[in-house]
Protein backbone atom coordinates (compact mmCIF):
# COMPACT_ATOMS: atom_id res chain seq x y z
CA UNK A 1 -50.46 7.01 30.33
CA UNK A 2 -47.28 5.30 29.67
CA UNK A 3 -43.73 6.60 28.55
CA UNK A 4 -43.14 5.63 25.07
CA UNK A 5 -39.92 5.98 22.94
CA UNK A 6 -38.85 5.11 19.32
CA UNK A 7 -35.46 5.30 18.37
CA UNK A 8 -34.55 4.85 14.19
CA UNK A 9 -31.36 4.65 12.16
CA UNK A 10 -29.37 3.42 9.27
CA UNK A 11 -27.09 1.42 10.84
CA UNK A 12 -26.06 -1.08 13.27
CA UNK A 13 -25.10 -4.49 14.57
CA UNK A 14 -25.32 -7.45 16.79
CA UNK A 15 -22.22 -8.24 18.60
CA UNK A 16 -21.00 -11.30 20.88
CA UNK A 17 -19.10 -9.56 23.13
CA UNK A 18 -15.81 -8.57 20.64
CA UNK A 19 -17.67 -10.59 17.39
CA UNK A 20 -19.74 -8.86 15.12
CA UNK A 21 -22.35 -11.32 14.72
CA UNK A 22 -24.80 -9.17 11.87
CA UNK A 23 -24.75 -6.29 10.24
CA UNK A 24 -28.51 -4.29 10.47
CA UNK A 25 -30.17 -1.74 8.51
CA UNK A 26 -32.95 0.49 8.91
CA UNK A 27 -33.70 -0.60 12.04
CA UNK A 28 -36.07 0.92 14.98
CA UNK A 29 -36.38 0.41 18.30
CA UNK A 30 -40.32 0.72 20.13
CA UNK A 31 -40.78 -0.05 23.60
CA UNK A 32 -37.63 -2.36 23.27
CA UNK A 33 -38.93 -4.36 20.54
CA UNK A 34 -35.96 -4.41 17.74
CA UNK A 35 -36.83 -4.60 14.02
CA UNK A 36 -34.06 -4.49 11.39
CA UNK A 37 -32.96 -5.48 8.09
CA UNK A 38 -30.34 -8.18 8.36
CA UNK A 39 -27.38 -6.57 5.69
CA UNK A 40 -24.99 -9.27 6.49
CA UNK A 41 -24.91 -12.07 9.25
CA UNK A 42 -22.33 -14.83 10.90
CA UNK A 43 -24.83 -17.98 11.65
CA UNK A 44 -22.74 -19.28 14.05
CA UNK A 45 -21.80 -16.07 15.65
CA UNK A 46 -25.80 -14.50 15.62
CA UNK A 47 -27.01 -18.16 17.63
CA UNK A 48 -24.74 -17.34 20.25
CA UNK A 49 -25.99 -16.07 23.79
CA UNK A 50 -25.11 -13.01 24.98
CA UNK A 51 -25.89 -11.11 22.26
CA UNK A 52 -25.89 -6.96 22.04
CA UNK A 53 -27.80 -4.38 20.01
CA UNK A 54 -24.78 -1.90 19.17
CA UNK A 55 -25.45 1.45 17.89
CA UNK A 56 -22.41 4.17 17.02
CA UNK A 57 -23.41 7.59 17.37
CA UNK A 58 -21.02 10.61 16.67
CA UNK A 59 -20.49 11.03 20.46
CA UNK A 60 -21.60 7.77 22.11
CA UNK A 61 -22.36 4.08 21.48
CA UNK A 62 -25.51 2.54 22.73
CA UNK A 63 -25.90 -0.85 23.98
CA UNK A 64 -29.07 -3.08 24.37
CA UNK A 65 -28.93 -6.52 25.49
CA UNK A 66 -30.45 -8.51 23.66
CA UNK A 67 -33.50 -11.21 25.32
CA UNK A 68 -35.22 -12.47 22.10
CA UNK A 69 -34.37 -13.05 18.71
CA UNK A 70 -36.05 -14.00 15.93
CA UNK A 71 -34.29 -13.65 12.19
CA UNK A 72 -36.41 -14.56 8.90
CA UNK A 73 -34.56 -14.62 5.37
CA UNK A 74 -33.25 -10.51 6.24
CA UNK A 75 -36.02 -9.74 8.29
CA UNK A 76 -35.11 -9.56 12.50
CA UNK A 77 -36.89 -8.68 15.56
CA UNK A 78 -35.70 -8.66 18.75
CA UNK A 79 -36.64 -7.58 22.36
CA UNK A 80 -33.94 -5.85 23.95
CA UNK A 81 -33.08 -4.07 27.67
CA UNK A 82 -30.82 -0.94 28.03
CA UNK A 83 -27.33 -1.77 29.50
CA UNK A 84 -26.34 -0.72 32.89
C-alpha cells in the first residue's frame, strides 16, 4: 500500500524565481504529477530552468519545484518535488 495525495484548485502559477512565468487554472496535483490549464504564459520566461509550482493559500504559499515540463496549446503537465 502506498501513500497517495491529490491536491486541486483554481489558481496558480509558474514562477522563475521573482518572474511569473504562467498563469494556471484548474490545476491538480497526483503523486507529483502537475496538470493545469495554461490561462496566460511568458515563452521566454516558462523555458527557463528553475522553474516553481506556486500556490497562495489564505495562510500559506506552497512551493513545488518543478523537474518536467511539458505545455501543449493551454494544456501543461509537469512533475514536481515539494520544497525544503
Amino acid at each position: 500500500m502506498s501513500n497517495s495525495f491529490v491536491f486541486r484548485g483554481a489558481a496558480g502559477e509558474l514562477r522563475w524565481g521573482w518572474h511569473k512565468a504562467a498563469d494556471l487554472t484548474g490545476w491538480e496535483l497526483k503523486d507529483n504529477k502537475l496538470t493545469a490549464t495554461v490561462a496566460s504564459k511568458d515563452e521566454f520566461t516558462v523555458s527557463q530552468q528553475p522553474l516553481t509550482f506556486v500556490v497562495h493559500r489564505s495562510t500559506t504559499t506552497w512551493k513545488f519545484v518543478v523537474n518536467t515540463l511539458q505545455i501543449a496549446d493551454t494544456s501543461l503537465s509537469a512533475t514536481v518535488t515539494p520544497q525544503e
